[in-house]
N, C-alpha and C. Protein backbone atom coordinates (compact mmCIF):
# COMPACT_ATOMS: atom_id res chain seq x y z
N UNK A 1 -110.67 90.33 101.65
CA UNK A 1 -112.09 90.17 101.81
C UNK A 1 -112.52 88.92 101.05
N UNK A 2 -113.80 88.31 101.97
CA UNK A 2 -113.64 86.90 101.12
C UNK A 2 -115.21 87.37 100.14
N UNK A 3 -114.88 86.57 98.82
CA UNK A 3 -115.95 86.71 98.00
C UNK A 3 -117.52 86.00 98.00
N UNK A 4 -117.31 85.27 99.73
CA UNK A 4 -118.48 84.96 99.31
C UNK A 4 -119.35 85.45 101.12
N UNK A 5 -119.29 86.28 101.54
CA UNK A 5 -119.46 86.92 102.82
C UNK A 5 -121.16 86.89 102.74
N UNK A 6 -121.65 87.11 103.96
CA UNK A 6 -122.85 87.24 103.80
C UNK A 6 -123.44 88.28 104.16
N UNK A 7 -124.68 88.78 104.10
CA UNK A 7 -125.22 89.93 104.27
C UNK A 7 -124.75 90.69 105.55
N UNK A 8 -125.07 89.67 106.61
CA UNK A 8 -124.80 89.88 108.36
C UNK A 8 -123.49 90.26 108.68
N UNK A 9 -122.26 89.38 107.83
CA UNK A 9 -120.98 89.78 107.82
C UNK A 9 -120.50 91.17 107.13
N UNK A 10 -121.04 91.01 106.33
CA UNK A 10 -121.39 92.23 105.34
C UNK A 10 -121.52 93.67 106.28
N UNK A 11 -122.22 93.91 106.71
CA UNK A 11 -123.20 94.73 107.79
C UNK A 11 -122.22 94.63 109.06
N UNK A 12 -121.85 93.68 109.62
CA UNK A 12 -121.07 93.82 110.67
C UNK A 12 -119.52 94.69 110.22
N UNK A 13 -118.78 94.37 109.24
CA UNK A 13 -117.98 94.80 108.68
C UNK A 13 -117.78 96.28 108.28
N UNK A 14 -119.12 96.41 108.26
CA UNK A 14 -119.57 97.86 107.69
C UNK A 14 -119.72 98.94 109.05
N UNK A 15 -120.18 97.96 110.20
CA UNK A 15 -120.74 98.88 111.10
C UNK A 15 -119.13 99.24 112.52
N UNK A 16 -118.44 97.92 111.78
CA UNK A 16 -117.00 98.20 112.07
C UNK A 16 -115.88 99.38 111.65
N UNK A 17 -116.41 98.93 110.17
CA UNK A 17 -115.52 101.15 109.83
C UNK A 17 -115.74 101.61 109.65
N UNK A 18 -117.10 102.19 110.51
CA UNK A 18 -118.23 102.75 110.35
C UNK A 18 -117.04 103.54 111.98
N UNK A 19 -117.13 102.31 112.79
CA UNK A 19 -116.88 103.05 114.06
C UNK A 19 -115.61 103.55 114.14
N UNK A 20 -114.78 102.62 113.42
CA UNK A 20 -113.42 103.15 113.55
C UNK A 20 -113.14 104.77 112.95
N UNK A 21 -114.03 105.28 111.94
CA UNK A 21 -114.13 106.57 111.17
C UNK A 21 -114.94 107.44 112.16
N UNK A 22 -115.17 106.94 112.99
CA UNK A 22 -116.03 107.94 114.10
C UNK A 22 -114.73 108.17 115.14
N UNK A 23 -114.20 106.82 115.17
CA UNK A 23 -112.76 107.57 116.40
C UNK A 23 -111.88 108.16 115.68
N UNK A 24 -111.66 107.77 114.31
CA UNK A 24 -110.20 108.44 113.90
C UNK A 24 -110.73 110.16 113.61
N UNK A 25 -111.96 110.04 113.04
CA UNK A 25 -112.61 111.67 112.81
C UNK A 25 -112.28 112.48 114.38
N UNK A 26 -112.65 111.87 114.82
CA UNK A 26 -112.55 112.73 116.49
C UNK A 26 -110.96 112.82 116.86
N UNK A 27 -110.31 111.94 116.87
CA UNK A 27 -108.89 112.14 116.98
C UNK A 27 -108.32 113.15 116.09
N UNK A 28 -108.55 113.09 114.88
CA UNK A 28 -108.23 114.34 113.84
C UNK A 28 -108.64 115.79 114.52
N UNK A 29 -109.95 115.71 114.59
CA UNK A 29 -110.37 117.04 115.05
C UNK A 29 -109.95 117.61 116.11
N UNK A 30 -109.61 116.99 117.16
CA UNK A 30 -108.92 117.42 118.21
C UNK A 30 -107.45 117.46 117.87
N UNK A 31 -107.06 117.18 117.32
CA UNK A 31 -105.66 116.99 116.51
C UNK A 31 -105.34 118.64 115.79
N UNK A 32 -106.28 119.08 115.28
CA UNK A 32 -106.28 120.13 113.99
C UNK A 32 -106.14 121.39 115.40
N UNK A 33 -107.64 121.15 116.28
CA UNK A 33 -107.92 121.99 116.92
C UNK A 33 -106.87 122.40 118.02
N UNK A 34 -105.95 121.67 118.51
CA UNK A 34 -104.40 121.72 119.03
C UNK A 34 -103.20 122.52 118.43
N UNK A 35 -103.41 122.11 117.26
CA UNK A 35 -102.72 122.62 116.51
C UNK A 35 -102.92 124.09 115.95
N UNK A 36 -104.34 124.57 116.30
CA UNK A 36 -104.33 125.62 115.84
C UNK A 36 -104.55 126.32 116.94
N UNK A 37 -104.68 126.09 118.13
CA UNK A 37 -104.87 126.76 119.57
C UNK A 37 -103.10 127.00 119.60
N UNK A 38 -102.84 126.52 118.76
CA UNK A 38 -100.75 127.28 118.92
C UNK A 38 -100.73 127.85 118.17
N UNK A 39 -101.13 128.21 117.59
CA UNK A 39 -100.81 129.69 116.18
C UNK A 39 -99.81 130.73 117.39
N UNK A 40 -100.56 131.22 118.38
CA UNK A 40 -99.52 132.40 118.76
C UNK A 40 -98.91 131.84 120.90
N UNK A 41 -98.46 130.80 120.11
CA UNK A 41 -97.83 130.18 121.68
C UNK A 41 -96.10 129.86 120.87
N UNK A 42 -95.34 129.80 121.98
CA UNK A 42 -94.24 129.42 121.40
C UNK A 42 -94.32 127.92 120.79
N UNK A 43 -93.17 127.87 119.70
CA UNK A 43 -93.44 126.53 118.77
C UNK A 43 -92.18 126.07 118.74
N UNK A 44 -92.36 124.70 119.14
CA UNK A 44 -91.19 123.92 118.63
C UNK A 44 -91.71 123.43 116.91
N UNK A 45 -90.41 124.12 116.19
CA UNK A 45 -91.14 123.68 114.54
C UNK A 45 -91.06 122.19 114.66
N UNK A 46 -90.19 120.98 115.46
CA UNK A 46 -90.40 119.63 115.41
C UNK A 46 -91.56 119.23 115.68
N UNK A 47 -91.99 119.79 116.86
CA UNK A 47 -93.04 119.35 117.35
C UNK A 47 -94.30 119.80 116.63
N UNK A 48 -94.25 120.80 115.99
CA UNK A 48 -95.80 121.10 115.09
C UNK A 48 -95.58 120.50 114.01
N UNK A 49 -94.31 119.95 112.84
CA UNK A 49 -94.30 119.71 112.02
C UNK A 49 -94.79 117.79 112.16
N UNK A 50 -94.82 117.18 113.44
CA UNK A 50 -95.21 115.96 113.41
C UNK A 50 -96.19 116.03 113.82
N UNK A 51 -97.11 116.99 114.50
CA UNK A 51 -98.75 116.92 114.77
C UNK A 51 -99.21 116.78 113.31
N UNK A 52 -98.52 117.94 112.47
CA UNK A 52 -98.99 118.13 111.09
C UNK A 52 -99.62 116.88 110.28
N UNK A 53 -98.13 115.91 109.86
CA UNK A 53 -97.79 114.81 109.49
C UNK A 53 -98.34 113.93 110.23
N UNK A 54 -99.02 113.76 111.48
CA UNK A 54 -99.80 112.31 112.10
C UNK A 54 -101.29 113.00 111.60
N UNK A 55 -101.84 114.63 111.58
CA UNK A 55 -103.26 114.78 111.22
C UNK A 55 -103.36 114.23 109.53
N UNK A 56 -102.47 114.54 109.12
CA UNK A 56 -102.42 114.11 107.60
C UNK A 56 -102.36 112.72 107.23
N UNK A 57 -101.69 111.60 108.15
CA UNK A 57 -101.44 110.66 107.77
C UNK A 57 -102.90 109.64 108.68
N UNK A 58 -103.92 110.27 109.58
CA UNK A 58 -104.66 109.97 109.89
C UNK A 58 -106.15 110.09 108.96
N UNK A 59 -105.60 111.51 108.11
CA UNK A 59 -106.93 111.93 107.35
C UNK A 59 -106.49 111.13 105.59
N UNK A 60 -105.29 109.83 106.15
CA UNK A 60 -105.57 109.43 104.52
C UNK A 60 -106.22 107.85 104.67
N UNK A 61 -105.77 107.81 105.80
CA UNK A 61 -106.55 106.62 106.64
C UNK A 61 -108.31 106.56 106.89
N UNK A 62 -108.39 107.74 106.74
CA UNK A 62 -110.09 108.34 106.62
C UNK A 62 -110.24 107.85 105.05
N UNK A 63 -110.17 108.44 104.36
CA UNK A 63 -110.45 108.17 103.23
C UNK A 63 -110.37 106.87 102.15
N UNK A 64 -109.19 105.86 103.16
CA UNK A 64 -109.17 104.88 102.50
C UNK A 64 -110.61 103.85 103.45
N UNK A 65 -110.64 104.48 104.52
CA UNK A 65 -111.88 103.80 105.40
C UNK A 65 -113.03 104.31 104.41
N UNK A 66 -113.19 105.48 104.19
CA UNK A 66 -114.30 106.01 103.86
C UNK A 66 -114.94 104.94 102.39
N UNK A 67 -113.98 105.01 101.58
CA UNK A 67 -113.96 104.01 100.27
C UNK A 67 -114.43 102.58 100.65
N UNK A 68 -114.04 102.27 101.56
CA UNK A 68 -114.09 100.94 101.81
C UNK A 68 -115.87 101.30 102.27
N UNK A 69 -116.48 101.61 103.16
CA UNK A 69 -117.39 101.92 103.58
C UNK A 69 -118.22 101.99 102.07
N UNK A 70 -118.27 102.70 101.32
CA UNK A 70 -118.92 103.01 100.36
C UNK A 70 -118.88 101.50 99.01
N UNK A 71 -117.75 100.80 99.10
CA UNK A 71 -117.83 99.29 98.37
C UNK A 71 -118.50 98.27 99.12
N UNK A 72 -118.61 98.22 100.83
CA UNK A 72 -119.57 97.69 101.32
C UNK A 72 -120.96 98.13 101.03
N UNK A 73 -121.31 99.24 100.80
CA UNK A 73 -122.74 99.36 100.78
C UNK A 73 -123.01 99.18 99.45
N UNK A 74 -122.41 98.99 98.40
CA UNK A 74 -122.28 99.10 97.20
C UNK A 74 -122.81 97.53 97.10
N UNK A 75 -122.21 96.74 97.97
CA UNK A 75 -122.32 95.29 98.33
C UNK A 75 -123.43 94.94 98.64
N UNK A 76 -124.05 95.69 99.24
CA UNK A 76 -124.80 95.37 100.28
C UNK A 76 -126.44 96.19 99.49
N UNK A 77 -125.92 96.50 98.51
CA UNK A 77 -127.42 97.12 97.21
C UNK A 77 -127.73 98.46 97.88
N UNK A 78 -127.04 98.92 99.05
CA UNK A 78 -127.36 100.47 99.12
C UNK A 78 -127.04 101.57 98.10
N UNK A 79 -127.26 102.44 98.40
CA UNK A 79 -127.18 103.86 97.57
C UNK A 79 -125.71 104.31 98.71
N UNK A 80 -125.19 105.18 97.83
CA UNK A 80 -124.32 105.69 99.01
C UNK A 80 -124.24 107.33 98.58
């Protein structure tokens, strides 16, 4: 990130993983909700143990978005 960005870039940046946390949230959720519509279907343990591991490795990707989101507004003189 460059240190001298401007408000507009600022804001655009923001409204960028802003969106990307709106698709990866929805991909998760349908992700979880798959995963738990198999509780009593037959299971390949490979195959549930990598739904597992892509919802998990999507929901750390959330959170490092989410952070980032919250140092932009931090930037940007909002409250968060």
């Amino acid at each position: 990130m460059v240190a001298h960005e401007t408000t507009d870039e600022l804001r655009e940046d923001l409204r960028r993983v802003e969106a990307d946390l709106a698709v990866l949230r929805t991909q998760v959720a349908q992700l979880r909700r798959a995963i738990g519509e198999r509780w009593d279907a037959p299971r390949d343990n490979e195959d549930l143990s990598s739904m597992l591991t892509t919802a998990e490795e999507q929901e750390a990707v959330i959170a490092v978005l989410e952070a980032r989101c919250e140092a932009l507004l931090r930037r940007l003189g909002e409250e968060v």
